[in-house]
Every structure is written in structure tokens, then in C-alpha cells.
N, C-alpha and C. Protein backbone atom coordinates (compact mmCIF):
# COMPACT_ATOMS: atom_id res chain seq x y z
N UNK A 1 0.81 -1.19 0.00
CA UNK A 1 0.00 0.00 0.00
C UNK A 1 0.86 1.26 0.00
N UNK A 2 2.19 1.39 0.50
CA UNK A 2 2.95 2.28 0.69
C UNK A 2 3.85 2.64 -0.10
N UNK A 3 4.16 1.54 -1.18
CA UNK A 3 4.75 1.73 -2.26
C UNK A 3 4.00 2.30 -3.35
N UNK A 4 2.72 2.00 -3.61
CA UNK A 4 1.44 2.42 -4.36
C UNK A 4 1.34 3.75 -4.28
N UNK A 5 1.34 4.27 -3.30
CA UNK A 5 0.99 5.37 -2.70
C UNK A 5 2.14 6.76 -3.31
N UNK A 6 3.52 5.98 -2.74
CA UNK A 6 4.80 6.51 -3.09
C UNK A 6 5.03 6.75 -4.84
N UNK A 7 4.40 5.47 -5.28
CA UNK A 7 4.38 6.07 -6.85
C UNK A 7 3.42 6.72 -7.55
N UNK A 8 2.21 6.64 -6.90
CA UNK A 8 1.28 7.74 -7.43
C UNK A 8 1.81 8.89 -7.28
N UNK A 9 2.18 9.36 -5.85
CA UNK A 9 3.01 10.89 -5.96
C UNK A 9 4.00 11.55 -6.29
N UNK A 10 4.64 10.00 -6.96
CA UNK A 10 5.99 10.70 -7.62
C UNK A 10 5.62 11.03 -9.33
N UNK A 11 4.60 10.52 -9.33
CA UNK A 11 3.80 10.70 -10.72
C UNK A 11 3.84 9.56 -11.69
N UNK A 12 3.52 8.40 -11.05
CA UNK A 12 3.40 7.26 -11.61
C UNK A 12 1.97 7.15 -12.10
N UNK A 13 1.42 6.42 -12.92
CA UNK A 13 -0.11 6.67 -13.25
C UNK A 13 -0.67 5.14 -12.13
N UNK A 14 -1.45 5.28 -12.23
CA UNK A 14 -1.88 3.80 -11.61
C UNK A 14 -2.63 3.16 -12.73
N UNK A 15 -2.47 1.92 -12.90
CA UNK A 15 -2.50 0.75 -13.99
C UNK A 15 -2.73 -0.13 -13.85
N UNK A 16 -3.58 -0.98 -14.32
CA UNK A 16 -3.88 -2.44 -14.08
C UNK A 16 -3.02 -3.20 -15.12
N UNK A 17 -3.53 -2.49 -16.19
CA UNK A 17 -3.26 -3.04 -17.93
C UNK A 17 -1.67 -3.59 -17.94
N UNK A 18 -1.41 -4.52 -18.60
CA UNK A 18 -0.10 -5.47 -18.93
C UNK A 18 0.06 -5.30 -20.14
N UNK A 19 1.52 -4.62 -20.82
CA UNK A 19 1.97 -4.17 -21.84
C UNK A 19 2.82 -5.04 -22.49
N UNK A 20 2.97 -5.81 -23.36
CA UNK A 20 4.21 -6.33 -23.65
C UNK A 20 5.50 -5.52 -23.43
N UNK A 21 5.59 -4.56 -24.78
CA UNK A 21 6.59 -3.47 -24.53
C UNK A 21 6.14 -1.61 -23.91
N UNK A 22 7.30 -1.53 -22.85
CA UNK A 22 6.43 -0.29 -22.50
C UNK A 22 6.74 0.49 -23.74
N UNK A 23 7.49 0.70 -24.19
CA UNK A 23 7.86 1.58 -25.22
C UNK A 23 8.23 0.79 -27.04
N UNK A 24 7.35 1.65 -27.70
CA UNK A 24 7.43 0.80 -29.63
C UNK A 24 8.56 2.50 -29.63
N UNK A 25 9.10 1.86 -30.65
CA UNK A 25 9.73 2.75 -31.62
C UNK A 25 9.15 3.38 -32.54
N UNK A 26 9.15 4.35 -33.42
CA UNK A 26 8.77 4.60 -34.50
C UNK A 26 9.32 5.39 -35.25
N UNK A 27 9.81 5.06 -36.13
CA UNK A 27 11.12 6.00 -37.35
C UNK A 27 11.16 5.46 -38.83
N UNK A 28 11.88 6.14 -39.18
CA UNK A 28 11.95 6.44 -40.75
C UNK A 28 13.70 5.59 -40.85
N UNK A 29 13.72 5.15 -41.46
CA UNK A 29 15.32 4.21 -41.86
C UNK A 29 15.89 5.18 -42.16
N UNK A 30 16.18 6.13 -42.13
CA UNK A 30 17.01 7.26 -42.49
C UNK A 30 17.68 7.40 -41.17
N UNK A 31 16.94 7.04 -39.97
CA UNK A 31 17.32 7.75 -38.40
C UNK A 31 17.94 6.49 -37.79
N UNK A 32 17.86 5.07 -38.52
CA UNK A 32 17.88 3.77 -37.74
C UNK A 32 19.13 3.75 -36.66
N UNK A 33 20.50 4.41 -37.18
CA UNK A 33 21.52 4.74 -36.36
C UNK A 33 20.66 5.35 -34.88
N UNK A 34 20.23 6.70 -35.15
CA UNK A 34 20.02 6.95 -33.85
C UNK A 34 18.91 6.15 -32.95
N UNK A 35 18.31 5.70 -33.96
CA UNK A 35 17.19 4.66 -33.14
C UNK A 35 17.67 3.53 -32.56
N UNK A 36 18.89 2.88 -33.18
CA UNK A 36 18.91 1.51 -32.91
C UNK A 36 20.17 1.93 -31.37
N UNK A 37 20.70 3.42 -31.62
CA UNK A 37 21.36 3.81 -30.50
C UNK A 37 20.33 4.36 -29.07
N UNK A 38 19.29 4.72 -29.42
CA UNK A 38 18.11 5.07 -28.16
C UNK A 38 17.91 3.16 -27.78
N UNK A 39 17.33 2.24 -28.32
CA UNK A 39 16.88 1.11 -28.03
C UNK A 39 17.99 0.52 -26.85
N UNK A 40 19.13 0.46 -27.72
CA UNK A 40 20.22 -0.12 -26.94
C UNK A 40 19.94 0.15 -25.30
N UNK A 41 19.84 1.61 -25.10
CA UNK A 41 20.08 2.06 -24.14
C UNK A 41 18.89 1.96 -23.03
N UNK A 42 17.99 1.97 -23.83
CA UNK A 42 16.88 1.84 -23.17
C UNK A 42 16.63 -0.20 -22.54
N UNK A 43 17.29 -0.81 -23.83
CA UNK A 43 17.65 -1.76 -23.40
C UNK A 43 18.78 -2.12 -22.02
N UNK A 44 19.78 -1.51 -22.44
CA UNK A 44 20.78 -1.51 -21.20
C UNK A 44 19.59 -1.04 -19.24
N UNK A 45 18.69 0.03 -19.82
CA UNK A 45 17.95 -0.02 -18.21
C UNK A 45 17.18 -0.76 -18.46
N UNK A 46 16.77 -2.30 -18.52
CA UNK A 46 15.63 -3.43 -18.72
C UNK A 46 14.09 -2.80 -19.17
N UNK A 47 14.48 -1.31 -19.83
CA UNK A 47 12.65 -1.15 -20.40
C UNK A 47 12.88 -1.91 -21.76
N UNK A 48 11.20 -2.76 -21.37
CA UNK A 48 10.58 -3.64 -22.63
C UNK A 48 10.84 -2.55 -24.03
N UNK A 49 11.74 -3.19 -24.23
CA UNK A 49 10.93 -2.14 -25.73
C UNK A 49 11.17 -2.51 -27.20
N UNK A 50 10.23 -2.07 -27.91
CA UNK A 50 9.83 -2.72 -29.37
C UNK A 50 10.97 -2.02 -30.38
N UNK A 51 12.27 -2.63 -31.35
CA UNK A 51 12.84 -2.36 -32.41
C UNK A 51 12.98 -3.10 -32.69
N UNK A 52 12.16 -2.76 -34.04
CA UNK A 52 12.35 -4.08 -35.06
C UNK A 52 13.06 -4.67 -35.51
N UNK A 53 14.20 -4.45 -36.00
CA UNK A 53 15.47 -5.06 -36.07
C UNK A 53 15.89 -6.64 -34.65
N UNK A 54 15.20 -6.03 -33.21
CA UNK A 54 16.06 -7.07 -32.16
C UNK A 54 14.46 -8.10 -32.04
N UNK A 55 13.49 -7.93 -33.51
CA UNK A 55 12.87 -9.04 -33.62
C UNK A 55 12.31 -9.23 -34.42
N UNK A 56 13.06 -9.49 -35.62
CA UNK A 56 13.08 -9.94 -36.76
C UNK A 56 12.79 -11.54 -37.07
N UNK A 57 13.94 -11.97 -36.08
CA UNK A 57 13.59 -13.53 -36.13
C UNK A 57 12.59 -13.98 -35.70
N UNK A 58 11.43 -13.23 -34.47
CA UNK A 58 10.52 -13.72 -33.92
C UNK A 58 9.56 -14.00 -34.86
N UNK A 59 9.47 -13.53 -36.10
CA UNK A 59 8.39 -13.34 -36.40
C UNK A 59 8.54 -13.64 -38.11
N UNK A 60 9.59 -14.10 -38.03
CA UNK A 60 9.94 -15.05 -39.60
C UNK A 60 7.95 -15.57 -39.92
N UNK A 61 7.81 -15.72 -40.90
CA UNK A 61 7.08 -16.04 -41.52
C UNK A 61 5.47 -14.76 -41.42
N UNK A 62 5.52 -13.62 -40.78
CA UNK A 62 4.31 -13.17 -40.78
C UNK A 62 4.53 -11.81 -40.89
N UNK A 63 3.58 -11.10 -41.55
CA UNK A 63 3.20 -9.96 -41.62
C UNK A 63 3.80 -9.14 -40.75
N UNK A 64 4.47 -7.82 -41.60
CA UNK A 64 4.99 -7.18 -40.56
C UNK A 64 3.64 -6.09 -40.63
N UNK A 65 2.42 -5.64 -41.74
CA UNK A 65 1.80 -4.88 -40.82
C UNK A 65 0.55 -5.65 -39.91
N UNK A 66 0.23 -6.77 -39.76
CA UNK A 66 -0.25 -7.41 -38.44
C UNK A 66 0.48 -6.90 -37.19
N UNK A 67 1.93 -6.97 -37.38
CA UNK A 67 2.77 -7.24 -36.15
C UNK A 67 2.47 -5.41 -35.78
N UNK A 68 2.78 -4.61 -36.91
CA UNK A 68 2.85 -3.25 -36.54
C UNK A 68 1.74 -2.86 -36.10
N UNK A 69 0.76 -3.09 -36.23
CA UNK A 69 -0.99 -2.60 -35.90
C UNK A 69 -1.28 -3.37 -34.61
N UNK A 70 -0.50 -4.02 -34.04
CA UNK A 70 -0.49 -4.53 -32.54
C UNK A 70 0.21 -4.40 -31.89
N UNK A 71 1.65 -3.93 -31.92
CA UNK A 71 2.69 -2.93 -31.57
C UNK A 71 2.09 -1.99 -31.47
N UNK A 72 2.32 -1.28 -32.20
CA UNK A 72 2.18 0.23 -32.37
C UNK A 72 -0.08 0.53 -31.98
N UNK A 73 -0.43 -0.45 -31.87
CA UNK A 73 -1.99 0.03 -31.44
C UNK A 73 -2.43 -0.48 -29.89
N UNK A 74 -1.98 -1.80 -29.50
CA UNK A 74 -2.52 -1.94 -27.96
C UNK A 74 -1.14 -3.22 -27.36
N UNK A 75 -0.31 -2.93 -27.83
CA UNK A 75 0.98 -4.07 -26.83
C UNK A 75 1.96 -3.33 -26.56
N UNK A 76 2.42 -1.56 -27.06
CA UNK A 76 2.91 -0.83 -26.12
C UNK A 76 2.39 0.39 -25.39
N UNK A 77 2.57 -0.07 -23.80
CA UNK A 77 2.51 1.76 -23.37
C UNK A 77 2.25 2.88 -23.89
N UNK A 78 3.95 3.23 -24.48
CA UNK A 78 4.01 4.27 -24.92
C UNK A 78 4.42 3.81 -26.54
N UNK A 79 4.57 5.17 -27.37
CA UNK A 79 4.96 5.25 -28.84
C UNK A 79 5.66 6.29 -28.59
N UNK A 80 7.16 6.11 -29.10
CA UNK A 80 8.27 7.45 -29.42
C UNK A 80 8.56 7.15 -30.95
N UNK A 81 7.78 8.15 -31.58
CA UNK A 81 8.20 8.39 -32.89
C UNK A 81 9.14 9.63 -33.10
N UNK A 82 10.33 9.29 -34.28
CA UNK A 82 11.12 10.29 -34.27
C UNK A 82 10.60 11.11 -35.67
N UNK A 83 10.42 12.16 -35.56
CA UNK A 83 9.30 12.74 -36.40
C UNK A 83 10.68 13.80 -36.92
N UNK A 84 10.62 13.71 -38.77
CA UNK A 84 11.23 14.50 -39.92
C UNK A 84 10.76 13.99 -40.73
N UNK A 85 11.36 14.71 -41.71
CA UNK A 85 10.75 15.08 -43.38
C UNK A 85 10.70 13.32 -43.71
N UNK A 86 11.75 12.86 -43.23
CA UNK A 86 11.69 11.40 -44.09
C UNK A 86 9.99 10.51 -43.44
N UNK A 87 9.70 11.32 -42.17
CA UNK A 87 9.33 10.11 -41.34
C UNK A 87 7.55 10.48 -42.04
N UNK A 88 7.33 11.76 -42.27
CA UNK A 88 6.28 12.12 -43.29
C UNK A 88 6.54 11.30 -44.58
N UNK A 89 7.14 11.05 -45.08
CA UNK A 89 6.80 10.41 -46.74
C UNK A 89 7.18 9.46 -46.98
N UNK A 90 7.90 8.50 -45.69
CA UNK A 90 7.63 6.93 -46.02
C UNK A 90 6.69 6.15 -46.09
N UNK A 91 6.37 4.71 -46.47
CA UNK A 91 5.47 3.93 -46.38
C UNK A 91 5.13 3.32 -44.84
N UNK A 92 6.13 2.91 -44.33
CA UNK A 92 6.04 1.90 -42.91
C UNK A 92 6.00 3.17 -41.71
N UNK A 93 6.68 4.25 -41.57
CA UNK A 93 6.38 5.49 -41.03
C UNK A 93 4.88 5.77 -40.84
N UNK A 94 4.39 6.35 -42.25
CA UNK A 94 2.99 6.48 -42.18
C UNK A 94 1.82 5.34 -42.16
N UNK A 95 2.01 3.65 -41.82
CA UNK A 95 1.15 3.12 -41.49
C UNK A 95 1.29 2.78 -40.23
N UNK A 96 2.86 2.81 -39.45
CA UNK A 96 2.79 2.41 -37.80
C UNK A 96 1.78 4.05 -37.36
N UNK A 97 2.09 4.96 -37.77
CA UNK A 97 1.14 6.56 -37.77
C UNK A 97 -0.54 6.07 -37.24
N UNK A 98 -0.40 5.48 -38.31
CA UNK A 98 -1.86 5.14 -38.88
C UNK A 98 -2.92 4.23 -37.23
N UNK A 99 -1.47 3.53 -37.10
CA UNK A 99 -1.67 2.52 -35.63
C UNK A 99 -1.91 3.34 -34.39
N UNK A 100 -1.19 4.64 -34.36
CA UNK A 100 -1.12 4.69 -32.99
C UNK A 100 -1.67 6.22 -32.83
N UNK A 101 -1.80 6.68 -34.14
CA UNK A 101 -2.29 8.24 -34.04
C UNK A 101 -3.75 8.46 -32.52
N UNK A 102 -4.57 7.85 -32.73
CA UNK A 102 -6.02 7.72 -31.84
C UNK A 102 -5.24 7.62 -30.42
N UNK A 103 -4.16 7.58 -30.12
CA UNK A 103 -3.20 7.20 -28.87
C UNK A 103 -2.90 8.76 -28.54
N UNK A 104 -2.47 9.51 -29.64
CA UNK A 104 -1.73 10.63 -28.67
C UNK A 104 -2.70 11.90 -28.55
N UNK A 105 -3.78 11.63 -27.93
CA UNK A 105 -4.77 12.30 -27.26
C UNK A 105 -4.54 12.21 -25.83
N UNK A 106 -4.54 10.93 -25.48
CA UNK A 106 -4.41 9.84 -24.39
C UNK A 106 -2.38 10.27 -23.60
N UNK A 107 -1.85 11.12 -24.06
CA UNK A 107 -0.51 11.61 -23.92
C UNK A 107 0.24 10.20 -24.06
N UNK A 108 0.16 9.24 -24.66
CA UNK A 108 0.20 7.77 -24.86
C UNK A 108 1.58 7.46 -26.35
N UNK A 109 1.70 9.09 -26.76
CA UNK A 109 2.64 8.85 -27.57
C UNK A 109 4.28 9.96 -27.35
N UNK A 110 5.23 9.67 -27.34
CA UNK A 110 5.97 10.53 -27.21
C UNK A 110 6.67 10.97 -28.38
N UNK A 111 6.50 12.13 -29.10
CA UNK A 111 7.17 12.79 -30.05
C UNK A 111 8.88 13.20 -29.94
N UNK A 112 9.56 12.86 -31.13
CA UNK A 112 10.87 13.20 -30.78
C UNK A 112 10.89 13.93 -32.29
N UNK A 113 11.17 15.49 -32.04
CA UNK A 113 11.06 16.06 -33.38
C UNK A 113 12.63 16.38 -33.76
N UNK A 114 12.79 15.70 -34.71
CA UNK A 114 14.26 15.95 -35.05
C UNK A 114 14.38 17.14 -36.28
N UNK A 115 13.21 17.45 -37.10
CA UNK A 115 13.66 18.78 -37.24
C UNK A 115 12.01 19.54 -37.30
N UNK A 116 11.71 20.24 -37.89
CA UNK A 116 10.02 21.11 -37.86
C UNK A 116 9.32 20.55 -39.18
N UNK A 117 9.25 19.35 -39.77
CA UNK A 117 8.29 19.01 -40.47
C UNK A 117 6.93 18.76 -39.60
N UNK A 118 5.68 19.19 -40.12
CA UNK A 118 4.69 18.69 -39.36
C UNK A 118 4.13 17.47 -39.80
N UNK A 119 3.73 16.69 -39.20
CA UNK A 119 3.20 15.25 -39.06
C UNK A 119 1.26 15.34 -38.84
N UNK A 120 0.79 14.84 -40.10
CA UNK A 120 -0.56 15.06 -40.04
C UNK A 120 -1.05 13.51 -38.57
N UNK A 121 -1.92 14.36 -38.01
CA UNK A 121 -2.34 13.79 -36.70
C UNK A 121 -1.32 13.93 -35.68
N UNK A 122 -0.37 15.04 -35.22
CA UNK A 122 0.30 15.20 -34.29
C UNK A 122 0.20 16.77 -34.18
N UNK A 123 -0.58 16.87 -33.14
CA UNK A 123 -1.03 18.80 -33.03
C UNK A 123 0.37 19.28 -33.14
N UNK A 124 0.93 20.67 -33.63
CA UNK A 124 1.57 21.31 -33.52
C UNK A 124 2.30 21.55 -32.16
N UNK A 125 1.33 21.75 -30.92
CA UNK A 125 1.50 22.28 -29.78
C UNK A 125 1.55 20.76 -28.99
N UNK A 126 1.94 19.14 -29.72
CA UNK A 126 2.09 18.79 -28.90
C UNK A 126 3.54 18.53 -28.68
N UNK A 127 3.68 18.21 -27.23
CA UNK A 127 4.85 18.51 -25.73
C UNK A 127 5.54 17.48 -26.75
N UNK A 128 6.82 17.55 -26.97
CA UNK A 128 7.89 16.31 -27.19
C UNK A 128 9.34 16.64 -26.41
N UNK A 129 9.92 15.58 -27.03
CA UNK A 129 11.40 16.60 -27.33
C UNK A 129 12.46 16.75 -28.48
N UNK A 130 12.74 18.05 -28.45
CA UNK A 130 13.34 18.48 -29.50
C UNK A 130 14.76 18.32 -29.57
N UNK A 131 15.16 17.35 -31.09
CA UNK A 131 16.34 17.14 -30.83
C UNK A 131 17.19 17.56 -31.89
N UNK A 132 17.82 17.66 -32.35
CA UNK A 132 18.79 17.81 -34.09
C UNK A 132 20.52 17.14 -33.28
N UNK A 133 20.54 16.88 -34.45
CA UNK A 133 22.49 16.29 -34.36
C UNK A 133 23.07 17.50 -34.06
């Protein structure tokens, strides 16, 4: 009860729900360096988290947009998409989009804007963080 308590006020949400991964990825192959360098790390502190690349083999024989529309729609937490020009006019960009857009109402997605392209279904004014090389 005291631990419960302790993380509600440190600003933990309270949750029933069981996530596979707390955190999906979402990027444009143009960024995969810096992505596959965020995962690592996020890997190195034991958060669950979804890059496609460290499960590739899982899933030999099936659909990757099945796999993405259940990723990216109700088996992670959160969604950190790294949002630029590339990440607007790809194909796999704009259908994991497609998955998780209805999410970042819900503050359920985290934006990483790597430069000021706007992203249709991501308000202008929403909170991320802003990054460039």
C-alpha cells in the first residue's frame, strides 16, 4: 500500500493493464543509427521495448503490418516516434502513424522532433522533445 501510494506521488499513473513493450519505436530508416542507438540504451535499463530489427527472427514467416498494428496500437505503453521530413513520406512510417495516431490524445505517444516538419495527426503544440544532431 505504501509503495502504491509513493508512486502515485511521484507521478506514476496507476494501472492495471499489462503491456508487452512499454515503449514501440517509430522511425523512418534514415534515423535507424540513432534509433537503434536510443533502443540499446533503453535496453541496457531493462525497459521492454519494441525495435524491429532485435525481432526480426521472432516473427519469420508473418506480416509485418499485423505485427505493426499490434505494436504500435494496444501491446505498447508508450509510442516514441522520431518525427522529420523522411518520417512524413515513407510507407512503414505512415502506417505504424496510422496505428497509434487515436493514442496521442491519451498523452500515450511521445514525439521526438528531429527537425520542424509537421506530421498530419500530431497537433503542432504537442509537448515532445526536440532534438537535431
Amino acid at each position: 500500500m505504501l509503495g502504491r501510494q509513493l508512486a502515485l506521488s511521484s507521478g506514476f499513473r496507476e494501472t492495471s493493464e499489462v503491456y508487452e513493450y512499454d515503449i514501440a519505436l517509430s522511425f523512418a530508416g534514415e534515423n535507424r543509427d540513432l534509433v537503434r542507438h536510443v533502443a540499446n540504451q533503453l535496453t541496457a535499463l531493462d525497459v521492454p521495448v519494441f525495435y524491429d530489427e532485435n525481432f526480426e527472427a521472432n516473427f519469420l514467416g508473418h506480416a509485418w503490418t499485423k505485427i505493426f498494428k499490434q505494436v504500435f496500437g494496444e501491446n505498447s505503453r508508450y509510442v516514441v516516434c522520431f518525427l522529420d521530413k523522411h518520417y512524413e513520406s515513407k510507407i512503414w512510417p505512415i502506417f505504424e502513424g496510422e496505428n497509434f495516431l487515436e493514442r496521442v490524445a491519451d498523452g500515450n505517444v511521445i514525439p521526438i522532433y528531429l527537425d520542424k516538419t509537421k506530421i498530419a495527426g500530431i497537433a503542432h503544440d504537442t509537448i515532445g522533445i526536440k532534438f537535431s544532431f
